[in-house]
Protein backbone atom coordinates (compact mmCIF):
# COMPACT_ATOMS: atom_id res chain seq x y z
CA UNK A 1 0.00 0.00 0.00
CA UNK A 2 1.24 3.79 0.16
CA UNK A 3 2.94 3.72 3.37
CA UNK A 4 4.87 0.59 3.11
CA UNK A 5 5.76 2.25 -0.42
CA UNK A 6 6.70 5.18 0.90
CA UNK A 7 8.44 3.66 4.30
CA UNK A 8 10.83 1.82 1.34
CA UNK A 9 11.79 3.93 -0.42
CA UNK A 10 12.78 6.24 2.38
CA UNK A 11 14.51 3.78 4.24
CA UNK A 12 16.28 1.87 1.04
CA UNK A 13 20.37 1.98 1.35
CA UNK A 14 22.59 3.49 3.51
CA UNK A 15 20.98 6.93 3.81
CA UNK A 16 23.33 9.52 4.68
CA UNK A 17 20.89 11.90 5.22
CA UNK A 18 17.73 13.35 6.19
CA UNK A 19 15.54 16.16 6.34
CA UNK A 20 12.60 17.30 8.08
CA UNK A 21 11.41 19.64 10.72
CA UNK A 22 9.99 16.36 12.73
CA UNK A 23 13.93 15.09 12.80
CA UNK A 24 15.81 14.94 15.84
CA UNK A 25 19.05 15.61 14.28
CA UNK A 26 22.36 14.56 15.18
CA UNK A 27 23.25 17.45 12.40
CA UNK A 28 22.05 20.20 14.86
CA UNK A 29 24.56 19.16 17.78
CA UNK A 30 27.92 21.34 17.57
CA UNK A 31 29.50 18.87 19.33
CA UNK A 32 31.76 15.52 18.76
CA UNK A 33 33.63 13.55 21.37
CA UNK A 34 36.94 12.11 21.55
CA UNK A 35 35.98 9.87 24.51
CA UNK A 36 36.43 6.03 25.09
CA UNK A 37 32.87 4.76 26.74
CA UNK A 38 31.88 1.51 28.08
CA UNK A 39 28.34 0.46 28.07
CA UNK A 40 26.93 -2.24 29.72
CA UNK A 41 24.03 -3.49 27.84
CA UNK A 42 23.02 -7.28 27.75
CA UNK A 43 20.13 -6.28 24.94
CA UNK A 44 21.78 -6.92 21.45
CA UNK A 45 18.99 -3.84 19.82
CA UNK A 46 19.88 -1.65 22.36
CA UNK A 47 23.48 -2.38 21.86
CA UNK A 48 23.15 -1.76 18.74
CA UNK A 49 21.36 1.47 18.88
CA UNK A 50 23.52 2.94 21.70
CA UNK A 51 26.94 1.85 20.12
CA UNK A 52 26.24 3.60 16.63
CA UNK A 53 24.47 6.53 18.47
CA UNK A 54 28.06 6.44 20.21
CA UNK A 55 30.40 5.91 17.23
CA UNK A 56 28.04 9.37 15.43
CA UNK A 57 29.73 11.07 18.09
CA UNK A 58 33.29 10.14 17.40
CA UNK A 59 33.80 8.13 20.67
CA UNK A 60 35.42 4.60 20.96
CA UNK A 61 32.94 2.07 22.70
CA UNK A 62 33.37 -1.17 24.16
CA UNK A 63 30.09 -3.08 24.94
CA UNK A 64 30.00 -5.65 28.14
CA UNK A 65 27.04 -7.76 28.43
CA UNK A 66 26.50 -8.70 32.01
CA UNK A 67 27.67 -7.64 35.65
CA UNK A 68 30.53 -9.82 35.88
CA UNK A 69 31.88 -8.55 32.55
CA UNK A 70 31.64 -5.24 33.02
CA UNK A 71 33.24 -5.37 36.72
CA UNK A 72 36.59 -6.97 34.77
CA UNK A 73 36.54 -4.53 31.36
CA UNK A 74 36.52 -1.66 34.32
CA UNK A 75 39.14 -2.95 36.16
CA UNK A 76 41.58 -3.89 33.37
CA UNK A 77 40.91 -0.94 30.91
CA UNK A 78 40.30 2.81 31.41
CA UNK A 79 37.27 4.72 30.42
CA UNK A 80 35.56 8.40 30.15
CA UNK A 81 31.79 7.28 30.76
CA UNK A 82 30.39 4.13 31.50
CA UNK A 83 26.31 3.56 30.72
CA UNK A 84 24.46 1.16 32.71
CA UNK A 85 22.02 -0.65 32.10
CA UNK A 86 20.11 -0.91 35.30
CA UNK A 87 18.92 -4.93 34.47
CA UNK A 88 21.29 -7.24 33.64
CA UNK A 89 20.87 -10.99 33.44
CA UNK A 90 23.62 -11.76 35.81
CA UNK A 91 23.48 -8.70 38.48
CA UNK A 92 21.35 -5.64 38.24
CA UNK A 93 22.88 -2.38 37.39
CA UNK A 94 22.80 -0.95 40.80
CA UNK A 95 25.08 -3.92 42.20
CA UNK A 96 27.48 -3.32 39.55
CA UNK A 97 27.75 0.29 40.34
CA UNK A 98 28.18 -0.37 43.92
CA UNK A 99 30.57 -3.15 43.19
CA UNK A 100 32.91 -0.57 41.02
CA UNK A 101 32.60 2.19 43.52
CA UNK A 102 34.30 0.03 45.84
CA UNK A 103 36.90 -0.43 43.53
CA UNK A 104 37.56 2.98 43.05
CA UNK A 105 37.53 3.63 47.06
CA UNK A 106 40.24 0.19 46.78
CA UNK A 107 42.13 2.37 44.22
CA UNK A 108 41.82 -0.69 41.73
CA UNK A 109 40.48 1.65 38.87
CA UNK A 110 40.20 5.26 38.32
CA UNK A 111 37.05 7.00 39.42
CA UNK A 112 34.77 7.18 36.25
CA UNK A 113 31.17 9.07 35.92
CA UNK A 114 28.43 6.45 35.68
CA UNK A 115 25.09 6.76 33.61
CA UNK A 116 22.64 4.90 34.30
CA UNK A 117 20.35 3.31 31.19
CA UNK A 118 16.60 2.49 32.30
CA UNK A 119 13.06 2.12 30.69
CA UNK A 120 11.35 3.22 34.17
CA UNK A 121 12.87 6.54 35.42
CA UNK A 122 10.60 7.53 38.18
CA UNK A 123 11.67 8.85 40.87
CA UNK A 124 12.16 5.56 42.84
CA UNK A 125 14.42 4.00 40.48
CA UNK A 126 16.07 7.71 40.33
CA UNK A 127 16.62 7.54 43.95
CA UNK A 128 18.04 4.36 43.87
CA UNK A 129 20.38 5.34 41.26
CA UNK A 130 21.74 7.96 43.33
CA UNK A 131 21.89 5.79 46.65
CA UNK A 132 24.30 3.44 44.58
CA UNK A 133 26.20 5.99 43.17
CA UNK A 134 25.41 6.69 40.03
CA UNK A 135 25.91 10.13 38.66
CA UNK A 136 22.86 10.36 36.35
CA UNK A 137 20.08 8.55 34.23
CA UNK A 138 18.84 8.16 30.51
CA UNK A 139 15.89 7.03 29.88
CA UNK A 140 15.07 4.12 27.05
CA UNK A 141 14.30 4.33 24.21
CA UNK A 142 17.85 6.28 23.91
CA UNK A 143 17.24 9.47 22.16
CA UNK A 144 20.97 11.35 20.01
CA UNK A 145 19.75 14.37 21.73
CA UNK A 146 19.56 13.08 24.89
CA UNK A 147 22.50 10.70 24.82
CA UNK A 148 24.61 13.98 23.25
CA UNK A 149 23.59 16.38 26.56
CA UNK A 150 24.89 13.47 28.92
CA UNK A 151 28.06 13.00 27.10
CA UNK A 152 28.29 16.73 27.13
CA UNK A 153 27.33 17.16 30.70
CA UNK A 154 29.85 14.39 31.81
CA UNK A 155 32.75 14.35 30.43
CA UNK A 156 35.60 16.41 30.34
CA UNK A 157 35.96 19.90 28.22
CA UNK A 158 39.37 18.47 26.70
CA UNK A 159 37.42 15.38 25.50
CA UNK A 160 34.51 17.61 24.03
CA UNK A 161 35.75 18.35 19.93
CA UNK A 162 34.54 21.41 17.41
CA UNK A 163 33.17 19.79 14.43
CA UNK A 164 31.95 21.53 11.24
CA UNK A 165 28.97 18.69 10.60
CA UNK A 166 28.25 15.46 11.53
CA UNK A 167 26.41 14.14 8.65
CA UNK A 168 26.23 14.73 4.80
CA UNK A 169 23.74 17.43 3.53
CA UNK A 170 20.54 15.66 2.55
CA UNK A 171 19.80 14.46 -1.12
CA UNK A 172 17.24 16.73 -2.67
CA UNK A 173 15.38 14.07 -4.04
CA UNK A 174 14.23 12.17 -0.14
CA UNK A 175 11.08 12.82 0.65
CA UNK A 176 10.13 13.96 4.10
CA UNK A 177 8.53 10.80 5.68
CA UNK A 178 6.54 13.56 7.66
CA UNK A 179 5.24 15.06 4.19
CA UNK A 180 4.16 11.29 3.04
CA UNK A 181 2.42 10.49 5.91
CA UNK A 182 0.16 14.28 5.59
CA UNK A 183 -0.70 12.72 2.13
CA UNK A 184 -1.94 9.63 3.61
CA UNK A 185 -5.79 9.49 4.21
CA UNK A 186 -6.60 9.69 7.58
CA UNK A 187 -7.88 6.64 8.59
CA UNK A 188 -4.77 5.05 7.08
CA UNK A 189 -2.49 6.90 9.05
CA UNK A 190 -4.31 6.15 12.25
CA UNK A 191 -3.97 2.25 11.29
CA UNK A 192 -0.50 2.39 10.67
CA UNK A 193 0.83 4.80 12.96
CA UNK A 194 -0.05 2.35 16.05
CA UNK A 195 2.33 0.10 14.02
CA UNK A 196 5.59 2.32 13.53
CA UNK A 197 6.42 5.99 14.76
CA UNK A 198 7.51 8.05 12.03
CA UNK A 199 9.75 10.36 14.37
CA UNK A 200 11.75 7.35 15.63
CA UNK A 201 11.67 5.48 11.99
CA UNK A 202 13.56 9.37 11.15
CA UNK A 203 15.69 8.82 14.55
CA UNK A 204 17.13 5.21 12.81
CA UNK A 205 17.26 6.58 9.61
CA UNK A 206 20.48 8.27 10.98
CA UNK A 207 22.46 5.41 12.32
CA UNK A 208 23.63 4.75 9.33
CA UNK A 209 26.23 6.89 9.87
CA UNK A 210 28.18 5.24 12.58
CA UNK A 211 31.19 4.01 12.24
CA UNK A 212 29.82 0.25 11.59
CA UNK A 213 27.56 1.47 8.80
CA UNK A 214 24.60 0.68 11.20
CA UNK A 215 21.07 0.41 8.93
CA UNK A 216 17.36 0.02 9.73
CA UNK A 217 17.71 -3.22 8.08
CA UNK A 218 20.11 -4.99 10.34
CA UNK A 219 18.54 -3.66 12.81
CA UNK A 220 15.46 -4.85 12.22
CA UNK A 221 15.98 -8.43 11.06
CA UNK A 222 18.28 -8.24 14.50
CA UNK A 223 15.05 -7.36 16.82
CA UNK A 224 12.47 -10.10 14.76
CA UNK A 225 15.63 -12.40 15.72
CA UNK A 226 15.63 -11.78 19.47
CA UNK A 227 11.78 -11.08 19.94
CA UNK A 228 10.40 -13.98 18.96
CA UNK A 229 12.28 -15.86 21.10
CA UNK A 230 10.95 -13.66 23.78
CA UNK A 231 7.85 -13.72 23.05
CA UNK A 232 7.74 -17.51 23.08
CA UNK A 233 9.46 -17.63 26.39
CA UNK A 234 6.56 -15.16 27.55
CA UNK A 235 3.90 -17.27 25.95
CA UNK A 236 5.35 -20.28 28.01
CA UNK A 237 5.54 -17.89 31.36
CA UNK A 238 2.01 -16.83 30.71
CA UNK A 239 0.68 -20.73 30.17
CA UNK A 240 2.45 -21.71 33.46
CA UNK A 241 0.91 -18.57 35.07
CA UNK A 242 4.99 -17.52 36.24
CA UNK A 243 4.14 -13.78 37.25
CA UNK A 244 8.17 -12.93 37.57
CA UNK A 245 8.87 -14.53 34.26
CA UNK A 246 6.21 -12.59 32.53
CA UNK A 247 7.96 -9.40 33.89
CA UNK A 248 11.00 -10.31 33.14
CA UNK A 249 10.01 -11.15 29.09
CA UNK A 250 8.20 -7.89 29.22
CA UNK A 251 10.62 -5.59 30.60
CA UNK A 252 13.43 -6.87 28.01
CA UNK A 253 10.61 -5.84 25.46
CA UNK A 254 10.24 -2.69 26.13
CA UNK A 255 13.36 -0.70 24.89
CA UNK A 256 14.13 -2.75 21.80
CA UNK A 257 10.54 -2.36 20.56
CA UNK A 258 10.66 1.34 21.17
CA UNK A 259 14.03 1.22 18.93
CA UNK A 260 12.41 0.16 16.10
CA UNK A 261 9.65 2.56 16.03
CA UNK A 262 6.98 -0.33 17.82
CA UNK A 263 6.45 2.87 20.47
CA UNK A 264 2.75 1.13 20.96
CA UNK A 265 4.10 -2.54 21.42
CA UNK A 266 6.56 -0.90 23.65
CA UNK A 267 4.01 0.71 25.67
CA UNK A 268 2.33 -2.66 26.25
CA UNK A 269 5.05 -4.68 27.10
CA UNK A 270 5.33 -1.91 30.00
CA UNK A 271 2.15 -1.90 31.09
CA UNK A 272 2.63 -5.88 31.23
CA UNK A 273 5.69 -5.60 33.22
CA UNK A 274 3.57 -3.42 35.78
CA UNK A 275 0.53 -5.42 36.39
CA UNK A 276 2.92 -8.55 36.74
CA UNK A 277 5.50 -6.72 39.33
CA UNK A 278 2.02 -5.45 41.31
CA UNK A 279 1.10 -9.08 41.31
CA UNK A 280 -1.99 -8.17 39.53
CA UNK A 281 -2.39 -11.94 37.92
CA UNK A 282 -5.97 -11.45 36.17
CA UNK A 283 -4.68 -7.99 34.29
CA UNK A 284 -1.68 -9.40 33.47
CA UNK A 285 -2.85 -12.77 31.91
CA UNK A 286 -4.97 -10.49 29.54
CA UNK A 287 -2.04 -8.10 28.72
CA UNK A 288 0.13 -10.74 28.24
CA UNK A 289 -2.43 -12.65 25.67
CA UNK A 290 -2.93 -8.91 23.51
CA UNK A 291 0.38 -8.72 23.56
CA UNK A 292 1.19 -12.09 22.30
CA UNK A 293 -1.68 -11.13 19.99
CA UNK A 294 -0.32 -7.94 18.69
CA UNK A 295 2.85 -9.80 17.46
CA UNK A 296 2.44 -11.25 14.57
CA UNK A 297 1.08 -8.14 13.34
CA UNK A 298 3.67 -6.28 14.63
CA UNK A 299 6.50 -8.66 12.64
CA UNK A 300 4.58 -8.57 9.70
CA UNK A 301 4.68 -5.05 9.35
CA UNK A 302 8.32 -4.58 10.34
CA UNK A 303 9.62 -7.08 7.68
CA UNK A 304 7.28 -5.39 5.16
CA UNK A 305 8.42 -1.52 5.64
CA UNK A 306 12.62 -2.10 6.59
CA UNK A 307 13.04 -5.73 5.06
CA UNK A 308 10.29 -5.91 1.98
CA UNK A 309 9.25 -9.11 3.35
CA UNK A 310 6.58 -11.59 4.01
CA UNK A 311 7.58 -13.57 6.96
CA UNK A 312 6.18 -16.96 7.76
CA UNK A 313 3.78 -17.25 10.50
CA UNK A 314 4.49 -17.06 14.56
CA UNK A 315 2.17 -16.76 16.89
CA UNK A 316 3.04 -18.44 20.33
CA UNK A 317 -0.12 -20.71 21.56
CA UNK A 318 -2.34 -18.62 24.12
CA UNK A 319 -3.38 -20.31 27.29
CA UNK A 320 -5.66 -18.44 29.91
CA UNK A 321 -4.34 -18.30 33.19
CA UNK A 322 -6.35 -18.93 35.97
């Protein structure tokens, strides 16, 4: 149809550039960063989201994928900035934190700002993050705006580098995806924008300027990868009624889904996570089965508009739980 037309071309190639007055820009930040950063991210979309956001910036990353790794990369190499995520499947980011602070008080590594990474920033998780030690917090989905003020706010001036531009000038010839969607009907947009965000679809569009040549496509076919084994793990949680497993599927949901523009999925798998972590069993068996629901769809659609696709069928069996 016209979007998925429109979402392909758009997104074809490496796209070097964009345009837009919808576009959070990477373009309009006067800033690059000659900074080595370790991030600590056991999520393979979100690493690679963060990294390339990273690499746009000019800094040198190194990615550690649980608590135990990331306690040895920080005590047997030196770095700027370290982002945390706050769950990992080992240790939690908080225990990590308070693990390295030690370290630093043992004078085993250099005192180093820490960021923390996390999909739920209210103000208990805030507070936790500064009872730990932690010198700040980003919220997921990771926005270059956002992750640009933190680098700016945190690291040193003599690590913070002048740079002309950070991307090529647009080709005239792309279309504004915000322009396409205006000459959409209206009850096609509202179908398909539950499906995909066209802000964040802009916000990918620009990783394909990192340094490993990061595009929506790889991307993509990396998050249909990972998900559906999720979301058959969370099928399996939800048939055995497993409360804590259900949260635990959800929560590693929520950020990847957001990356790729499923902001709506996203907000579900949240809202999942939440009933299950109140203990709320009948809300969350019925989340849990639209969710499960909502998947195929969602698949479907992303292999259509980033992959030009048709994916065989998967949709995890739904069992009611009692």
């Amino acid at each position: 149809d016209r979007l998925h037309e429109v979402l392909e071309a758009a997104l074809d190639g490496d796209l070097a550039g964009t345009q837009g007055a919808m576009l959070e820009s990477a373009s309009r930040l006067p800033q690059g960063f000659s900074a080595r950063i370790l991030l600590v991210e056991d999520n393979a979309v979100n690493q690679l989201v963060a990294v390339n956001m990273l690499e746009l910036f000019g800094c040198e990353v190194e990615v550690a994928s649980s608590g135990a790794e990331a306690i040895e990369m920080a005590r047997s190499h030196w770095f700027d900035l370290i982002f945390m995520d706050c769950r990992l499947p080992d240790m939690d980011g908080f225990d990590v934190t308070e693990s390295l602070r030690e370290m630093e008080r043992n004078g085993e590594m250099a005192e180093v700002p820490i960021i923390a990474l996390t999909a739920s920033a209210g103000e208990e998780v805030q507070e936790q993050c500064r009872r730990v030690g932690m010198n700040d917090f980003l919220s997921k989905p990771v926005l270059s705006s956002a992750l640009a003020e933190k680098l700016e706010l945190w690291l040193p001036e003599e690590l913070i580098v002048v740079v002309d531009t950070l991307m090529e000038a647009p080709p005239d010839n792309l279309t504004s995806l915000n322009e396409a969607a205006d000459s959409l009907s209206a009850s096609s947009q509202r179908q398909q924008l539950t499906l995909l965000d066209f802000e964040r679809v802009n916000e990918l569009r620009n990783l394909a300027l990192g340094k490993s040549r990061l595009s929506c496509k790889s991307l993509v076919r990396t998050y249909l990868q990972e998900s559906a084994v999720t979301m058959v793990d969370l099928a399996e949680a939800h048939r055995s009624g497993n409360l804590e497993s259900m949260a635990a599927h959800a929560h590693s949901m929520i950020a990847s889904s957001a990356a790729v523009a499923a902001s709506a999925f996203s907000a579900m798998a949240r809202e999942l996570e939440d009933y299950c972590r109140a203990r709320q069993k009948a809300p969350a068996g019925k989340c849990a089965e639209a969710l499960i629901q909502a998947y195929p769809d969602l698949r479907q659609s992303l292999a259509e508009a980033y992959l030009e696709a048709v994916l065989p069928p998967l949709k995890p069996r739904l069992v009611a739980v009692n």
